[in-house]
Protein backbone atom coordinates (compact mmCIF):
# COMPACT_ATOMS: atom_id res chain seq x y z
CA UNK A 1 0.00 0.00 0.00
CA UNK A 2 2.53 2.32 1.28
CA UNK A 3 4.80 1.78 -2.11
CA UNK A 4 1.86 2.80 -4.64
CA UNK A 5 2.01 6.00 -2.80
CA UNK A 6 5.09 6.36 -4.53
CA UNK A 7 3.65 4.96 -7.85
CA UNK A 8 0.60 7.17 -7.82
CA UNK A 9 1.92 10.28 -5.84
CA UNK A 10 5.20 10.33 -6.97
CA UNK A 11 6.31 10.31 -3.55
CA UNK A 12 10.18 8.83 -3.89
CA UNK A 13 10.87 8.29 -0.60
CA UNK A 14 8.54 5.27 -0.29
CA UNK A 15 10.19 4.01 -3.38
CA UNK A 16 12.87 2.53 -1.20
CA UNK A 17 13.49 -0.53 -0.17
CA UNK A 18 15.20 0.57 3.06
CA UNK A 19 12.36 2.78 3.86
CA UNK A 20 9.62 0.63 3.42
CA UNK A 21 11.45 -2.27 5.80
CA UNK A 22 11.95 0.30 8.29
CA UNK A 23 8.53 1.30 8.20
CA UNK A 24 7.60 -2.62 8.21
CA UNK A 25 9.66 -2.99 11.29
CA UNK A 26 7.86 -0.41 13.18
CA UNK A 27 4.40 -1.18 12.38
CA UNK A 28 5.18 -4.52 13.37
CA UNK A 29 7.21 -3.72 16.75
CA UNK A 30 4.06 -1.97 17.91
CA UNK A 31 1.29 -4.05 16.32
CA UNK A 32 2.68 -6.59 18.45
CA UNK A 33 2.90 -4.62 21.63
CA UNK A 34 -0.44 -3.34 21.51
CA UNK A 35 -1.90 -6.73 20.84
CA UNK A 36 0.19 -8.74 22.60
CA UNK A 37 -0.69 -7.43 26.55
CA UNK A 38 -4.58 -8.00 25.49
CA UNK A 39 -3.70 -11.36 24.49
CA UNK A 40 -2.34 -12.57 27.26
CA UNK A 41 -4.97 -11.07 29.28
CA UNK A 42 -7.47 -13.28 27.28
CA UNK A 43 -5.22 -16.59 27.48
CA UNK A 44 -5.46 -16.45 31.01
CA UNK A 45 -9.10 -15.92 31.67
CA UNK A 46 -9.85 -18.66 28.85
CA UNK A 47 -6.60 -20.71 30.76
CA UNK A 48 -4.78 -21.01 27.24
CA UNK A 49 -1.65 -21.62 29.00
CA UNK A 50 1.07 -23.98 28.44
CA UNK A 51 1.07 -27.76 29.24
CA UNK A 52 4.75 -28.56 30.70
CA UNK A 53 5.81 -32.05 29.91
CA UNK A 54 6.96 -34.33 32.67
CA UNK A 55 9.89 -34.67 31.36
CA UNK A 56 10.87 -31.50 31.71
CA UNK A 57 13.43 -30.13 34.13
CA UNK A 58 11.62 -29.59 37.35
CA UNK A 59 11.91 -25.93 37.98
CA UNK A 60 10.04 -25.51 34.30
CA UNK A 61 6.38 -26.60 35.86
CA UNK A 62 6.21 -23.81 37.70
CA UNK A 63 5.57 -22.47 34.46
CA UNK A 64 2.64 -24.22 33.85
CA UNK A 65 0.50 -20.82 33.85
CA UNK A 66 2.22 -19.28 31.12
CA UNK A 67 -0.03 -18.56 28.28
CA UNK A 68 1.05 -20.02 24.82
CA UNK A 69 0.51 -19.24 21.17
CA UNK A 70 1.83 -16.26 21.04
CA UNK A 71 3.20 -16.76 17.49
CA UNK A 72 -0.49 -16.06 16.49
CA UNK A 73 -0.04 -12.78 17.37
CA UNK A 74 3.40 -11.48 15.90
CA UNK A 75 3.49 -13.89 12.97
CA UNK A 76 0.31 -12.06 12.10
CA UNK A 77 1.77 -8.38 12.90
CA UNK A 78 4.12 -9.33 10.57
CA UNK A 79 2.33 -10.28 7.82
CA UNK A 80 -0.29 -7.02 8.82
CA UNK A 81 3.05 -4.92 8.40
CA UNK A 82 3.91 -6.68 4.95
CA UNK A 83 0.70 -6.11 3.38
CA UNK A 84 1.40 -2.39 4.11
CA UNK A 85 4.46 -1.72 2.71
CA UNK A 86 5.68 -4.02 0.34
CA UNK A 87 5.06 -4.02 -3.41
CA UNK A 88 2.39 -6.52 -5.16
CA UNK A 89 4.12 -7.83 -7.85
CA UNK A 90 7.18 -9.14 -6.93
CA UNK A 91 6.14 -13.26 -6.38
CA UNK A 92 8.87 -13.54 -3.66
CA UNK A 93 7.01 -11.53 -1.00
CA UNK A 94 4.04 -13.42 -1.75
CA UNK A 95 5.89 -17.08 -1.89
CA UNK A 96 7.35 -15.42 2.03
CA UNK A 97 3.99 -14.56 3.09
CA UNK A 98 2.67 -18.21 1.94
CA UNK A 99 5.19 -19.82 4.32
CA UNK A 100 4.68 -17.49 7.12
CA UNK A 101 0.86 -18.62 6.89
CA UNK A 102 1.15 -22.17 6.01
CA UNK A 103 3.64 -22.95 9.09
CA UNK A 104 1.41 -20.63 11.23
CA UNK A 105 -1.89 -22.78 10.78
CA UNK A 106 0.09 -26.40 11.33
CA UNK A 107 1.76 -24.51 14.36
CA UNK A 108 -1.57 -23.44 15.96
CA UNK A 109 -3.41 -26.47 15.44
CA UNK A 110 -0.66 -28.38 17.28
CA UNK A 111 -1.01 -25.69 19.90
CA UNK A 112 -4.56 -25.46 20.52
CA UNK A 113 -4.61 -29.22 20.96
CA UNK A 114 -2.36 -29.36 23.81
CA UNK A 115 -4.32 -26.05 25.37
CA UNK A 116 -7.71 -27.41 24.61
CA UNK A 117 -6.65 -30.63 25.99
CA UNK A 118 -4.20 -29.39 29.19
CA UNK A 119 -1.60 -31.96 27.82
CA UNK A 120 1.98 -31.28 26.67
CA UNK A 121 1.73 -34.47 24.57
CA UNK A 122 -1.57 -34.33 23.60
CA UNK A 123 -1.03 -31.89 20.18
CA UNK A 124 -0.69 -33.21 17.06
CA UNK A 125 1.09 -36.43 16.49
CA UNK A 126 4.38 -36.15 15.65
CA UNK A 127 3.86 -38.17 11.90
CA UNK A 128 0.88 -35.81 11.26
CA UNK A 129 2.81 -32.89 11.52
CA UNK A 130 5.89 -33.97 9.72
CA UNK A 131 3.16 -34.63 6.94
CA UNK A 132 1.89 -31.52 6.89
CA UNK A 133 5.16 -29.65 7.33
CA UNK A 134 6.77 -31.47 4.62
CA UNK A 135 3.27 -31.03 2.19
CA UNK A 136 3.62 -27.15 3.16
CA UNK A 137 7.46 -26.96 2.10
CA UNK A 138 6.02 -29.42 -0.79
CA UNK A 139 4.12 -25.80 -2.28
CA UNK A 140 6.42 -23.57 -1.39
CA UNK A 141 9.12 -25.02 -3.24
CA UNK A 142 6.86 -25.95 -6.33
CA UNK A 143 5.48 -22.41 -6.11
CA UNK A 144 9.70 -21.20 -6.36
CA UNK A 145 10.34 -23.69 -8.73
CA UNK A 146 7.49 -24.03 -11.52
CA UNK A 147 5.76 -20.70 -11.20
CA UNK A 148 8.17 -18.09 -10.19
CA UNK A 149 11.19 -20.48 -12.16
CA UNK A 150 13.53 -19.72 -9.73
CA UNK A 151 17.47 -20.19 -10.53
CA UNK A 152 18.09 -23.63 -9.21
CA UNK A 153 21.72 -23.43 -8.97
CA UNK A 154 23.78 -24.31 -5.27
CA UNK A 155 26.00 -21.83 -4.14
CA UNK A 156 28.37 -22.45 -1.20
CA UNK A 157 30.30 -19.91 0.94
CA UNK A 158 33.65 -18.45 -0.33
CA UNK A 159 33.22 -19.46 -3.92
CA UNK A 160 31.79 -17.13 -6.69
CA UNK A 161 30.41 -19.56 -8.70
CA UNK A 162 28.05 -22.22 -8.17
CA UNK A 163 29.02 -26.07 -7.86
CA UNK A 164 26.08 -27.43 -10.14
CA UNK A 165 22.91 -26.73 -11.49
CA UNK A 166 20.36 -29.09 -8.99
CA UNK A 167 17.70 -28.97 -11.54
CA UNK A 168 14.42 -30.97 -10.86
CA UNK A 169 16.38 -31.82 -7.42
CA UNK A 170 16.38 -28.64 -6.02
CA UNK A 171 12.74 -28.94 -5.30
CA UNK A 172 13.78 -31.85 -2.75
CA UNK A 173 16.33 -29.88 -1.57
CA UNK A 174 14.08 -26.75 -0.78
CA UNK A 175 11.77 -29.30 0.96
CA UNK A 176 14.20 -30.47 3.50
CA UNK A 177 15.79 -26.89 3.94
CA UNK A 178 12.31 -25.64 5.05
CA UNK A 179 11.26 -28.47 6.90
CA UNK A 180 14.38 -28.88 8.94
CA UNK A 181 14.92 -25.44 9.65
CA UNK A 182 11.12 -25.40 11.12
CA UNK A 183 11.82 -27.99 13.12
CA UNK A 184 15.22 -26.62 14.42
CA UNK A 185 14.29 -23.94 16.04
CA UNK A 186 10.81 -25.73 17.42
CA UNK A 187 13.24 -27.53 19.55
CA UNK A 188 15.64 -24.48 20.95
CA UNK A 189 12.50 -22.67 22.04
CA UNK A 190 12.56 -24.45 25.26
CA UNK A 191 13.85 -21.03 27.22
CA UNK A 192 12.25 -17.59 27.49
CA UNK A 193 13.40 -15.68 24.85
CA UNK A 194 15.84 -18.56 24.03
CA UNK A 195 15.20 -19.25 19.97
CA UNK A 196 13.84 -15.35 19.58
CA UNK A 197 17.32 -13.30 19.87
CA UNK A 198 19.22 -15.93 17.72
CA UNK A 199 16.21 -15.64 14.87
CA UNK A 200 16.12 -11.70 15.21
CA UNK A 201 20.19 -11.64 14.63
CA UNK A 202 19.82 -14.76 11.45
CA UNK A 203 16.55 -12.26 10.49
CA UNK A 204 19.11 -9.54 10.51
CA UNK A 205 21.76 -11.12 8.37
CA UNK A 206 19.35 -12.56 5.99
CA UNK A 207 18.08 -9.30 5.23
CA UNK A 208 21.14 -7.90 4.34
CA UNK A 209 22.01 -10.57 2.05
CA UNK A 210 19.03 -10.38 0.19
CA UNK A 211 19.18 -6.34 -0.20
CA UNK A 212 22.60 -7.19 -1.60
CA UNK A 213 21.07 -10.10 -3.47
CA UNK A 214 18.49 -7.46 -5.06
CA UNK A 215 20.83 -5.06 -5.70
CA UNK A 216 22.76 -5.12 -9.42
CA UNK A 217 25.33 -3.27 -8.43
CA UNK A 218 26.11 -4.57 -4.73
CA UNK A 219 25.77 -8.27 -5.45
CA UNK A 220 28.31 -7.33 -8.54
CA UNK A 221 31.24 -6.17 -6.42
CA UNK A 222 30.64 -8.90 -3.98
CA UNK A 223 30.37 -11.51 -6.65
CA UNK A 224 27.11 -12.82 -5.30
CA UNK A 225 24.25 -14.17 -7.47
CA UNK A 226 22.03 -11.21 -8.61
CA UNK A 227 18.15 -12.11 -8.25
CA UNK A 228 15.17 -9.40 -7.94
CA UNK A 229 14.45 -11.15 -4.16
CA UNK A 230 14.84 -7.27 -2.62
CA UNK A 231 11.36 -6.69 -1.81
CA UNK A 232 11.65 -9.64 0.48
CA UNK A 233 13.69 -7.81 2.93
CA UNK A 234 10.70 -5.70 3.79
CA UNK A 235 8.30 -9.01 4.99
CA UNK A 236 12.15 -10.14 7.16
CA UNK A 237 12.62 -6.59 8.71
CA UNK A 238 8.57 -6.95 9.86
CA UNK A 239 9.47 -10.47 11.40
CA UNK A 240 12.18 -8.08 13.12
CA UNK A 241 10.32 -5.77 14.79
CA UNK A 242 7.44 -8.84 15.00
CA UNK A 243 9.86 -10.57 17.43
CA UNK A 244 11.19 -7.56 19.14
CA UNK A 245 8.17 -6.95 20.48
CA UNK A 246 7.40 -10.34 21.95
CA UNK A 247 10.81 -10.14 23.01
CA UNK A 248 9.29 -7.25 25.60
CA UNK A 249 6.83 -10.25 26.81
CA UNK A 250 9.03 -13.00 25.85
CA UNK A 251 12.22 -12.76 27.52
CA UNK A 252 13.27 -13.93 31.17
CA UNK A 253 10.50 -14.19 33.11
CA UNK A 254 8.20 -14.82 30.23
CA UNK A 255 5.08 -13.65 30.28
CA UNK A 256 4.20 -15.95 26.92
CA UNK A 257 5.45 -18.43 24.92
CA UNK A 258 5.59 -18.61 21.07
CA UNK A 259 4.07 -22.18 20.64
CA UNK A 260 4.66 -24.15 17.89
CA UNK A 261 2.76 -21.35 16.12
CA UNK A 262 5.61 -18.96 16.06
CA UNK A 263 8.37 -21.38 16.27
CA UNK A 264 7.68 -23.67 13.13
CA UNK A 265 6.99 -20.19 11.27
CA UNK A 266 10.39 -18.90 12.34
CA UNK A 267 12.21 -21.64 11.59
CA UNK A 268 10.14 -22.18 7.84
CA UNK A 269 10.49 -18.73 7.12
CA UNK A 270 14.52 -19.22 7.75
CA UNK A 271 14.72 -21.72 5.52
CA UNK A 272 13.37 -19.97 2.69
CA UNK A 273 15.05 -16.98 3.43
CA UNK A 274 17.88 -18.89 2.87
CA UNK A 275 16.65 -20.15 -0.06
CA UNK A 276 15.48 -16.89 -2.00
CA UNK A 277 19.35 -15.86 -0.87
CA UNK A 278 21.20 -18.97 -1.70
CA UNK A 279 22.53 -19.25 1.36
CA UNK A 280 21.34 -22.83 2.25
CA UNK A 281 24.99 -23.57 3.18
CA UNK A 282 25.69 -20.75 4.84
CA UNK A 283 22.31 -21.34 7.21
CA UNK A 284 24.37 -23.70 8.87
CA UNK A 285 26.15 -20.97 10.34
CA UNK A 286 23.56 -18.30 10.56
CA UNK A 287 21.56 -20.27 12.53
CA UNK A 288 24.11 -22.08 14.24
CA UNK A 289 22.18 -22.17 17.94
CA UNK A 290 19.92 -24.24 16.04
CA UNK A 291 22.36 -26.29 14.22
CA UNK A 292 23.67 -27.25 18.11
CA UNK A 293 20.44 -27.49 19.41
CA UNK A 294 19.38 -30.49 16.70
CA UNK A 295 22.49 -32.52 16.85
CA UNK A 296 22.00 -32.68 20.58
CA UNK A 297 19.28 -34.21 19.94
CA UNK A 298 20.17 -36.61 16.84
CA UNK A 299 23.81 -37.06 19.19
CA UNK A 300 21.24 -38.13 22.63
CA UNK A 301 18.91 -40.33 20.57
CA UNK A 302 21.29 -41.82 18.36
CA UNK A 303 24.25 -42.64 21.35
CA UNK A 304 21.35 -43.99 23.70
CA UNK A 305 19.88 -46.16 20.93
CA UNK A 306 23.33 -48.09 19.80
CA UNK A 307 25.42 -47.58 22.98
CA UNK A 308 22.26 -47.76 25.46
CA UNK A 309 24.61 -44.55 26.95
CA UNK A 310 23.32 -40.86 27.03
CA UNK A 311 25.86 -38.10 25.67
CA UNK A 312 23.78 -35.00 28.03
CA UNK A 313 22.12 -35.10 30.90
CA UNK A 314 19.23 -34.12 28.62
CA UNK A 315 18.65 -33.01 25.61
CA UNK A 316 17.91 -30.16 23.96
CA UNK A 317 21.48 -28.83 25.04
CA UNK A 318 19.77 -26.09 26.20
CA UNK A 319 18.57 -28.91 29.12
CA UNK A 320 21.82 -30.19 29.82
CA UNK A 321 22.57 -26.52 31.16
CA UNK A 322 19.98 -26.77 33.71
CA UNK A 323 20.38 -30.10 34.87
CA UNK A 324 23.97 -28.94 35.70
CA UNK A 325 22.76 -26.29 37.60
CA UNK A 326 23.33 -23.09 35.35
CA UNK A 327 20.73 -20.10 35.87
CA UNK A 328 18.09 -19.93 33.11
CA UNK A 329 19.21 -16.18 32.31
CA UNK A 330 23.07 -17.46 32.00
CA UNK A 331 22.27 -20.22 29.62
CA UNK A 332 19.78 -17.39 27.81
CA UNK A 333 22.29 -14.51 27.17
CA UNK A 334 25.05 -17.12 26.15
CA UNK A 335 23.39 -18.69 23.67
CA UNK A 336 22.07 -15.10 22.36
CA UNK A 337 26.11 -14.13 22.45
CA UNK A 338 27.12 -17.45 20.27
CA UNK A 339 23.80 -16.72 17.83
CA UNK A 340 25.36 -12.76 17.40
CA UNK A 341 29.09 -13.92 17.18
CA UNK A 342 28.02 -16.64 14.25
CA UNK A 343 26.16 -14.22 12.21
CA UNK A 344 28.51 -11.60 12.07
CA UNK A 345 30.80 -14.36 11.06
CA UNK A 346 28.58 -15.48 8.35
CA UNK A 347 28.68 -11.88 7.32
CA UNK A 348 32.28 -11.67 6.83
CA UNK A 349 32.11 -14.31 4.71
CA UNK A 350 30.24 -12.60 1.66
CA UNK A 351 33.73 -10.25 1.09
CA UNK A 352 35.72 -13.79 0.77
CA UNK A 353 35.14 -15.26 -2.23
């Protein structure tokens, strides 16, 4: 809306990229603090709260209270602050905008299962939402590959040129990109504010990629691959300010959780970030809490199953932590330092090629 202002008007400043995503940021920072208060009010009077496992470590039930799905709310600011400000045309906002909805819907179902039903366990089951995660990723990457005919070539960090064209593959490839960066970062949010900081920070890095990505002349004298993905920036700077402000509800003591509805939506919306960027290698990096956070997991399961021997105490490593005894907030603000030390790696990396 805000761009044909500039179409019709003549107004240049909203012609910008930069300006728009600022503006997007904004409208989404305070969307989501203005909704998100009255939200929780109404979680706790209809007792929409989270079901702790019994699994969990033991200090974590007194957390029982805590209202959940509060992905709902900024996932939709988000897309509120999209529909505002970016421009109609370009089928890459609208391919981010199908992901951020898709993985919202699967995410809320699972949640309003366990609410409805006061059980940690009792959401969907696990196969049904691998389905429907993987049928989700399924359009998305048919939608980049057959309508929009996106460039299926794989890039990898430090090299100019790409290693091979994937071709029919890279539909496949998109698919387990989306679906295993969804489920990443379903499994760090175990903390308050735990998986939010480290997506804000890979949110942060991806949009600068993809400005330079857009950009003729940037992605030029950094040798990057030049595809018109700019406009995209503007729906990743509203998941910005999205998450910042349920980071002002979010963080230690949390007064709300994201649920499966934000956290499969973060993690999906990663994925084809990176995709859109060609950065599916370097993912691995800008999401590295993540990356740690699943192998703890694939390390625990996969040591206890041969060996009958458990790596962690528990796992997520996040849990491992606090079974040892570490304060909630110190495992918190490390993990935020390793996310923000990993992605300003990962941006050093697009001068070295």
């Amino acid at each position: 809306m805000i761009y044909y202002l500039h179409e019709f008007f003549h107004i240049n400043l909203f012609g910008y990229i930069t300006v728009r995503a600022g503006i997007a940021f904004f409208i989404a920072l305070f969307l989501t603090m203005f909704l998100m208060p009255r939200f929780i009010a109404w979680a706790r009077r209809s007792a929409s709260t989270q079901p702790i496992n019994e699994w969990a470590p033991e200090r974590h039930q007194e957390k029982a209270k805590t209202p959940t799905m509060g992905g709902v709310v900024f996932v939709s600011s988000a897309i509120v602050a999209s529909l505002f400000t970016i421009r109609y045309t370009n089928p890459y906002v609208w391919g981010a905008l199908l992901t951020l909805v898709l993985f919202m819907l699967i995410g809320f179902q699972d949640d309003y299962a366990k609410v409805k039903h006061n059980e940690n366990l009792a959401g969907l089951k696990a196969r049904t939402k691998f389905i429907l995660q993987i049928l989700s990723a399924a359009i998305i990457a048919c939608y980049l590959c057959f309508y929009v005919g996106f460039n299926t070539d794989l890039y990898v960090p430090f090299v100019k040129n790409p290693l091979f064209d994937m071709g029919c593959f890279a539909a496949f490839f998109w698919i387990i990109v989306i679906v295993a960066t969804s489920n990443a970062v379903n499994l760090t949010d175990g903390l308050d504010g735990l998986a939010t900081v480290p997506s804000i920070a890979a949110f942060g890095t991806f949009a600068i990629i993809i400005y330079i990505t857009g950009n003729v002349k940037l992605s030029s004298y950094l040798l990057l691959p030049h595809f018109n993905v700019g406009e995209v920036v503007i729906v990743t700077t509203a998941m910005m300010g999205a998450l910042a402000g349920f980071l002002w509800y979010n963080c230690y003591p949390a007064e709300v959780f994201m649920g499966d509805s934000g956290s499969l939506t973060v993690g999906a919306f990663m994925g084809y970030l990176a995709i859109i960027s060609k950065s599916e290698i370097l993912l691995l990096l800008i999401g590295f809490i993540f990356v740690i956070e699943t192998l703890s997991v694939i390390l625990q399961v996969g040591s206890y199953r041969l060996r009958k021997k458990r790596i962690f105490l528990m796992a997520p490593i996040h849990h491992h932590f606090e079974m040892k005894k570490w304060a909630e907030s110190k495992i918190i603000v490390r993990f935020w330092m390793i996310a923000v030390l990993a992605n300003i790696l990962a941006l050093i990396t697009l001068k070295i090629r």
